[in-house]
C-alpha atoms as a PDB file:
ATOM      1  CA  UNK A   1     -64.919 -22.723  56.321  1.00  0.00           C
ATOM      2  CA  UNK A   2     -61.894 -22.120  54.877  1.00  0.00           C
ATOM      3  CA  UNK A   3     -61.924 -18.827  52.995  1.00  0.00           C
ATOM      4  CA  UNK A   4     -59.162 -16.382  52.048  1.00  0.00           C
ATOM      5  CA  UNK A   5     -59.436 -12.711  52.672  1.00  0.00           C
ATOM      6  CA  UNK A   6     -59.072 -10.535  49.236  1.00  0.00           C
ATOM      7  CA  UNK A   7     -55.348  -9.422  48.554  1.00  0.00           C
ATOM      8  CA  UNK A   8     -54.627  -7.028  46.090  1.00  0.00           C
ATOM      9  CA  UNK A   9     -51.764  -6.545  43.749  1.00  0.00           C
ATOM     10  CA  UNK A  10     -50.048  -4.187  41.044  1.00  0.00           C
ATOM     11  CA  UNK A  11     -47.309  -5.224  39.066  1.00  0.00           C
ATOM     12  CA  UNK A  12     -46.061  -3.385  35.966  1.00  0.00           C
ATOM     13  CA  UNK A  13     -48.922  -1.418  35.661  1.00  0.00           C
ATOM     14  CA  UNK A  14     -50.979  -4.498  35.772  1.00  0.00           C
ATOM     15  CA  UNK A  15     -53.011  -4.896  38.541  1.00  0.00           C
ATOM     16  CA  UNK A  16     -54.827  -7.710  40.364  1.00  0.00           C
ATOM     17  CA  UNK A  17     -56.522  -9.751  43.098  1.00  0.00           C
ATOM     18  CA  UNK A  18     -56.155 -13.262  44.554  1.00  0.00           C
ATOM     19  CA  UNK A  19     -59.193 -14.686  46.471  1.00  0.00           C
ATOM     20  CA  UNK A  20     -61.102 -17.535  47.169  1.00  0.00           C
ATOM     21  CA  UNK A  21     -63.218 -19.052  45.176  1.00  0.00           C
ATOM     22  CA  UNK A  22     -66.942 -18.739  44.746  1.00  0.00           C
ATOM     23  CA  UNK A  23     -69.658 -20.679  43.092  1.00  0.00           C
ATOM     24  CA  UNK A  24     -70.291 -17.597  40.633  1.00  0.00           C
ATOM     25  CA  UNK A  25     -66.937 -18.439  39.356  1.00  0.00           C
ATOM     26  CA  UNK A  26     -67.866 -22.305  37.695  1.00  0.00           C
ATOM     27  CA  UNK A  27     -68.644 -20.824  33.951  1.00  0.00           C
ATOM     28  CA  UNK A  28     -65.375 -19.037  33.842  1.00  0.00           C
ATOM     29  CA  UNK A  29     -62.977 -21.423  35.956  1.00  0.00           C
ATOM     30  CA  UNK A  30     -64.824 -24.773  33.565  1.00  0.00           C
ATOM     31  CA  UNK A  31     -63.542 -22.631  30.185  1.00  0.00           C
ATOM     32  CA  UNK A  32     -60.674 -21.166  31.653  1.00  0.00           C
ATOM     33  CA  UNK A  33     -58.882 -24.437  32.703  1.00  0.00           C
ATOM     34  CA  UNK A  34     -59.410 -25.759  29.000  1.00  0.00           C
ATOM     35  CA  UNK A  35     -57.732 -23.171  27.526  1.00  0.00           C
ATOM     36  CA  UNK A  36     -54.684 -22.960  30.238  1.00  0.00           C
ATOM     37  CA  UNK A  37     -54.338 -26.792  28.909  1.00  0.00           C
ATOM     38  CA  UNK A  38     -54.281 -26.620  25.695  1.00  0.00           C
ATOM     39  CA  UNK A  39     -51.749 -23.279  25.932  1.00  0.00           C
ATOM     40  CA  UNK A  40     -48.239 -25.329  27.559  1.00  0.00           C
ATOM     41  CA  UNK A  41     -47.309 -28.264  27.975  1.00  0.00           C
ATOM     42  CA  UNK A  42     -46.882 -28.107  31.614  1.00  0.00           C
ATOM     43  CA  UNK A  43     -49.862 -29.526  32.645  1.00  0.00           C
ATOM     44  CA  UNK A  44     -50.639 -32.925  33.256  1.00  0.00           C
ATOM     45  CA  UNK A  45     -53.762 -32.672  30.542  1.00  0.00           C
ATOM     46  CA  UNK A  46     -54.170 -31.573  27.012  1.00  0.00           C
ATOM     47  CA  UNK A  47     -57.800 -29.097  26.236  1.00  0.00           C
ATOM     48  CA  UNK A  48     -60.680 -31.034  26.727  1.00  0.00           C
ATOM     49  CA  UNK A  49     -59.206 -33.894  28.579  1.00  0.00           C
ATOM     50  CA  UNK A  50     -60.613 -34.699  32.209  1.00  0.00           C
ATOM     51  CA  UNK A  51     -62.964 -31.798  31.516  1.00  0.00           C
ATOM     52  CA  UNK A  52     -64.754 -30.204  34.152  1.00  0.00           C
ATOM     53  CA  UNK A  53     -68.542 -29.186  33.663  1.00  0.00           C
ATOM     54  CA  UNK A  54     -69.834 -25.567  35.296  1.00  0.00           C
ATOM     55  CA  UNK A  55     -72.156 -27.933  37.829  1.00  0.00           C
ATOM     56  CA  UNK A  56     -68.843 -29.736  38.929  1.00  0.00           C
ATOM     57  CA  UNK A  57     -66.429 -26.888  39.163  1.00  0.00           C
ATOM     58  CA  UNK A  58     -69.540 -25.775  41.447  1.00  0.00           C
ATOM     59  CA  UNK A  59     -69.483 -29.178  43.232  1.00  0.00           C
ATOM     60  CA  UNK A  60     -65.936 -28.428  43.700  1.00  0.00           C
ATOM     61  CA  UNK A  61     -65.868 -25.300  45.529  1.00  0.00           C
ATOM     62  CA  UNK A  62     -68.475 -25.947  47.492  1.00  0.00           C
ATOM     63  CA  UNK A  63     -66.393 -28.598  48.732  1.00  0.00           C
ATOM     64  CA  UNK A  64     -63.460 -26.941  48.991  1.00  0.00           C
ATOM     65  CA  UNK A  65     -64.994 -24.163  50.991  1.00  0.00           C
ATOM     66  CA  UNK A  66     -66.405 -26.554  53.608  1.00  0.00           C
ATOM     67  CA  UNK A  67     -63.384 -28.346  54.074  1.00  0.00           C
ATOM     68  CA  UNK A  68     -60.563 -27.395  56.623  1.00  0.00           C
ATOM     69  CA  UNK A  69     -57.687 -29.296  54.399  1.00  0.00           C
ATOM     70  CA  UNK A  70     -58.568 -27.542  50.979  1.00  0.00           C
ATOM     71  CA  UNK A  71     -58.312 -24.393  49.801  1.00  0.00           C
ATOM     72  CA  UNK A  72     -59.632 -23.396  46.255  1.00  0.00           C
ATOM     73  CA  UNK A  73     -57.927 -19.707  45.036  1.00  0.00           C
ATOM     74  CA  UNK A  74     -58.326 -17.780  41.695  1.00  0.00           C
ATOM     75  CA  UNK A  75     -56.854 -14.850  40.163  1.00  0.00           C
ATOM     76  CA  UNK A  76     -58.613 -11.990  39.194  1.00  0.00           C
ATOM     77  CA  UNK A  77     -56.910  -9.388  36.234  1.00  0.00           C
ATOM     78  CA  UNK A  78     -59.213  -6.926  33.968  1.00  0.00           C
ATOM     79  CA  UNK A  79     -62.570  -8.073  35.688  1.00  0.00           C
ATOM     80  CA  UNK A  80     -61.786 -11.965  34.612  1.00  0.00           C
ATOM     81  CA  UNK A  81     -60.429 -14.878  35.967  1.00  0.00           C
ATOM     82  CA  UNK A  82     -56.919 -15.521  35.122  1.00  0.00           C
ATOM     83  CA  UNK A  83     -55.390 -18.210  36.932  1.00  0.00           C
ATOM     84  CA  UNK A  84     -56.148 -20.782  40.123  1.00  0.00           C
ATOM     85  CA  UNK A  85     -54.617 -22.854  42.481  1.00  0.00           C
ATOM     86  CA  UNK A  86     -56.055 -25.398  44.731  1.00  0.00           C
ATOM     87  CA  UNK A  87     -54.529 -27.195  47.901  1.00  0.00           C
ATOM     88  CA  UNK A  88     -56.125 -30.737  48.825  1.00  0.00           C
ATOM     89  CA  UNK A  89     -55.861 -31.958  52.125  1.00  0.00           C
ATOM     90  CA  UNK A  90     -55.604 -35.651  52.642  1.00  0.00           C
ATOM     91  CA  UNK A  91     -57.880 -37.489  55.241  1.00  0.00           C
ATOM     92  CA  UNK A  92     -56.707 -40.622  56.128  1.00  0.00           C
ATOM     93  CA  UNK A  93     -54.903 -40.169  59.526  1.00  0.00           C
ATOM     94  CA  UNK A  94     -51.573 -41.080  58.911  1.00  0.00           C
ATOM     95  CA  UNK A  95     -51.409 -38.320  55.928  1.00  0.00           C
ATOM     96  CA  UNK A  96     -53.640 -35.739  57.149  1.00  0.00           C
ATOM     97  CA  UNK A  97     -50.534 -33.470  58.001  1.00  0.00           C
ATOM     98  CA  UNK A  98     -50.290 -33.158  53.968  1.00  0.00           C
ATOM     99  CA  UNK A  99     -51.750 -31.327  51.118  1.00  0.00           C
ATOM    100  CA  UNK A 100     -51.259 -31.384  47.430  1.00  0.00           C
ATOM    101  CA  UNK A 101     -50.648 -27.803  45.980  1.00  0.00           C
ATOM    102  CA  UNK A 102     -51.638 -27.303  41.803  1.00  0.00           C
ATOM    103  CA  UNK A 103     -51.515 -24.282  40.071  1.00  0.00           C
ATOM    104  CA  UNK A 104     -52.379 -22.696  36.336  1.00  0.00           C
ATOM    105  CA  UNK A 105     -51.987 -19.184  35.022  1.00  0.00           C
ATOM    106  CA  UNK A 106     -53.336 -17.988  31.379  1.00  0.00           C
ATOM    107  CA  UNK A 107     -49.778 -17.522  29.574  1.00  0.00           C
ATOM    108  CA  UNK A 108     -50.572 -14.094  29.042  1.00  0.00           C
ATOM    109  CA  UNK A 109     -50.434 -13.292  32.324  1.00  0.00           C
ATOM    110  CA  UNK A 110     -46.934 -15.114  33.459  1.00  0.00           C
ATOM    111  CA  UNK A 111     -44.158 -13.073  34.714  1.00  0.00           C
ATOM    112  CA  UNK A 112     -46.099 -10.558  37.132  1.00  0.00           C
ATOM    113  CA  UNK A 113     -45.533 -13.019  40.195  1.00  0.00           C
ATOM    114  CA  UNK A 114     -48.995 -14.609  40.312  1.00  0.00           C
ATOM    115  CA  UNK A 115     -48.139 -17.903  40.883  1.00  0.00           C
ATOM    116  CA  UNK A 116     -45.286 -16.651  43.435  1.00  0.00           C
ATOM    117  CA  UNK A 117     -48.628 -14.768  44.986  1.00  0.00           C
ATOM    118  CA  UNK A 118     -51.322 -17.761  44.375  1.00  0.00           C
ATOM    119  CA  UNK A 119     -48.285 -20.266  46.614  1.00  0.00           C
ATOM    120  CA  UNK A 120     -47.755 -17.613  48.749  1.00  0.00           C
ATOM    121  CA  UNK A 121     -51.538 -17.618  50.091  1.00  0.00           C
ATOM    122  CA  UNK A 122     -51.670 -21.060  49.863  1.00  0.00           C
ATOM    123  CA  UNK A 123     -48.409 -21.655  51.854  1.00  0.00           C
ATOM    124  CA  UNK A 124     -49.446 -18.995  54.753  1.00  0.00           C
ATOM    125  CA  UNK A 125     -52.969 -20.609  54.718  1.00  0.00           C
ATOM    126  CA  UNK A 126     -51.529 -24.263  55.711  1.00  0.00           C
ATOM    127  CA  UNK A 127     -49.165 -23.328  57.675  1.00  0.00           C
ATOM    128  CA  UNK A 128     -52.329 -21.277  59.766  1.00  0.00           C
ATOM    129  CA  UNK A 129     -54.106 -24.629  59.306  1.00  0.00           C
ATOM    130  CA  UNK A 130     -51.371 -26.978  60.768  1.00  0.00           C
ATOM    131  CA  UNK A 131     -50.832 -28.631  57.641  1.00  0.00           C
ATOM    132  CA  UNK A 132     -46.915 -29.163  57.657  1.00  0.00           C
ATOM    133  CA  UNK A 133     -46.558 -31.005  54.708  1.00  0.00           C
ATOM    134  CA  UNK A 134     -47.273 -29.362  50.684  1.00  0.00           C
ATOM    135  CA  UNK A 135     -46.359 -31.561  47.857  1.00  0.00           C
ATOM    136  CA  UNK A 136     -46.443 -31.353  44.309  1.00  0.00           C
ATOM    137  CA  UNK A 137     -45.654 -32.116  41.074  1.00  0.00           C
ATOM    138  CA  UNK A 138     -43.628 -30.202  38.174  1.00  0.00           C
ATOM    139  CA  UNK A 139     -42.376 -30.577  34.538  1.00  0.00           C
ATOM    140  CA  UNK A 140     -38.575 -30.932  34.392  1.00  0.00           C
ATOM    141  CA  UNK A 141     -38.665 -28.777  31.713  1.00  0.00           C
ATOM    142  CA  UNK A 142     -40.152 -26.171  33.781  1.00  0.00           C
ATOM    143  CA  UNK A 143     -37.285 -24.961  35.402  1.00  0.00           C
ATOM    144  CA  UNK A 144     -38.605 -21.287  36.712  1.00  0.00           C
ATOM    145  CA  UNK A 145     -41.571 -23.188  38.109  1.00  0.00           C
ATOM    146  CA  UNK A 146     -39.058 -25.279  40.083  1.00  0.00           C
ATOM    147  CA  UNK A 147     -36.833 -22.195  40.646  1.00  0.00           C
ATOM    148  CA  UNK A 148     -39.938 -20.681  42.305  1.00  0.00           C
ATOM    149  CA  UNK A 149     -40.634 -23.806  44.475  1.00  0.00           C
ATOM    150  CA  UNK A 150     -37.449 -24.054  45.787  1.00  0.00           C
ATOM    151  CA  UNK A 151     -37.143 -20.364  46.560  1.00  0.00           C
ATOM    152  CA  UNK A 152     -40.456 -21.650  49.320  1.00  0.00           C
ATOM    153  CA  UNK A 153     -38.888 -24.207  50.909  1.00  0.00           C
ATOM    154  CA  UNK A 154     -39.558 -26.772  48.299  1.00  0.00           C
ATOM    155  CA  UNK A 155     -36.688 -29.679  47.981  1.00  0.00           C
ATOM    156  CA  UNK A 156     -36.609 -32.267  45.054  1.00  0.00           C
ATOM    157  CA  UNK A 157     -37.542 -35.427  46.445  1.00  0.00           C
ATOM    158  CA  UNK A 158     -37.819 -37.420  43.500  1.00  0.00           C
ATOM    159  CA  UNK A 159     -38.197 -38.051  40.111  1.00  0.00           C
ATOM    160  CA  UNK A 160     -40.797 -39.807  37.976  1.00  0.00           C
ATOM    161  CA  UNK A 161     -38.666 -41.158  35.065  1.00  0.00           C
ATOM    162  CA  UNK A 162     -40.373 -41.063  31.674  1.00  0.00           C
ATOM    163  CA  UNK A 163     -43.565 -39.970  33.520  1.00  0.00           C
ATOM    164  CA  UNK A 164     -45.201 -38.265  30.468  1.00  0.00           C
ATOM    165  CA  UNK A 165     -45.243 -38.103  26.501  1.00  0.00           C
ATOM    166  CA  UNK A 166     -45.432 -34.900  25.185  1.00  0.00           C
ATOM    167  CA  UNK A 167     -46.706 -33.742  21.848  1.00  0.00           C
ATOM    168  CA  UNK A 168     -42.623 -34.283  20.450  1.00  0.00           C
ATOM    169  CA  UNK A 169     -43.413 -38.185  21.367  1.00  0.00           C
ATOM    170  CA  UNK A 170     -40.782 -37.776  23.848  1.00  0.00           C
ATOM    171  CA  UNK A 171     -41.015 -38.983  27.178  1.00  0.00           C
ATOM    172  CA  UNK A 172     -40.239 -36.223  30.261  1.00  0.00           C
ATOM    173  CA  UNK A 173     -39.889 -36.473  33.827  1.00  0.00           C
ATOM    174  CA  UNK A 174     -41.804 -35.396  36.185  1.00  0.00           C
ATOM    175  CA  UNK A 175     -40.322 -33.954  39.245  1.00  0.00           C
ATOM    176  CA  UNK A 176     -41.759 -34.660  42.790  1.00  0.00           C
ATOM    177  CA  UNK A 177     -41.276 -32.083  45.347  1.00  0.00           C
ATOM    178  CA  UNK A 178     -42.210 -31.469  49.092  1.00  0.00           C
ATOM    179  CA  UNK A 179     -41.867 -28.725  51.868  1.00  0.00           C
ATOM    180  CA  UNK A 180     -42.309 -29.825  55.046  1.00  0.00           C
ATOM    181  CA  UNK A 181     -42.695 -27.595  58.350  1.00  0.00           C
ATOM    182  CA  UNK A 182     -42.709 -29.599  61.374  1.00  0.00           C
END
């Protein structure tokens, strides 16, 4: 099972906790994903798209929990759930050294080091779980995302041309990156 112990932070006066996640947190993860969409453009969906129900967000950490290549983590500030990450671990043999790392953080709550925190975890947790291989995928307009990322170990190792069209009807790359521990 593949569970996180509770780590605590303060930053700026504002404090809080990154742990795993648990099926109590469904309700709030299923609205708080929606919103984090529909507040930047970063993420691959706009509110409401690919939605998540409360049963499948449940689904979802179940799974998570029982599996030794994913981890599922949220972010806890002023008793609510703030933010999440998830690693997924891929099971065919010839990829299994590799997981996928996402994260999303309410906007109100960027610039106290969460998502340095949230990769953090995730990074010590593979590395603990012999996975030497984390991709994932970025914005090229999100340069301190991709700042952060590289600061971990993270190199550029290509780019999706014209991968997305934002609400400007512009098309935007998306940036592929990898850090690999052998």
């Amino acid at each position: 099972m593949m569970i996180v112990e509770q780590q605590h932070f303060e930053v700026r006066d504002m404090r809080y906790t990154i742990r795993s996640a648990n099926e109590e947190d469904a309700a709030a993860l299923s609205q708080l994903r929606v919103k984090i969409d529909g507040e930047t453009e970063h993420m691959d969906r706009e509110a409401g798209e690919a939605f998540i129900s409360v049963e499948n967000f449940r689904i979802l950490i179940q799974r998570d929990s029982e599996q030794e290549r994913n981890l599922f983590l949220v972010a806890v500030a002023d008793n609510r759930l703030i933010g999440f990450s998830r690693c997924e671990g891929i099971y065919l043999k010839r990829f299994a050294h590799k997981a996928e790392f996402g994260v999303c953080i309410l906007k109100e709550y960027w610039g106290y080091g969460i998502g340095k925190e949230l990769l953090r975890t995730s990074l010590a947790w593979a590395d603990s779980a012999g996975i030497t291989k984390m991709t994932l995928n970025v914005l090229e307009t999100n340069k301190s995302a991709i700042r952060l990322y590289e600061r971990f170990g993270f190199q550029i190792e290509g780019v999706l041309q014209n991968d997305k069209v934002l609400s400007d009807g512009r098309y935007y790359n998306t940036v592929v990156m990898g850090r690999f521990r052998g």
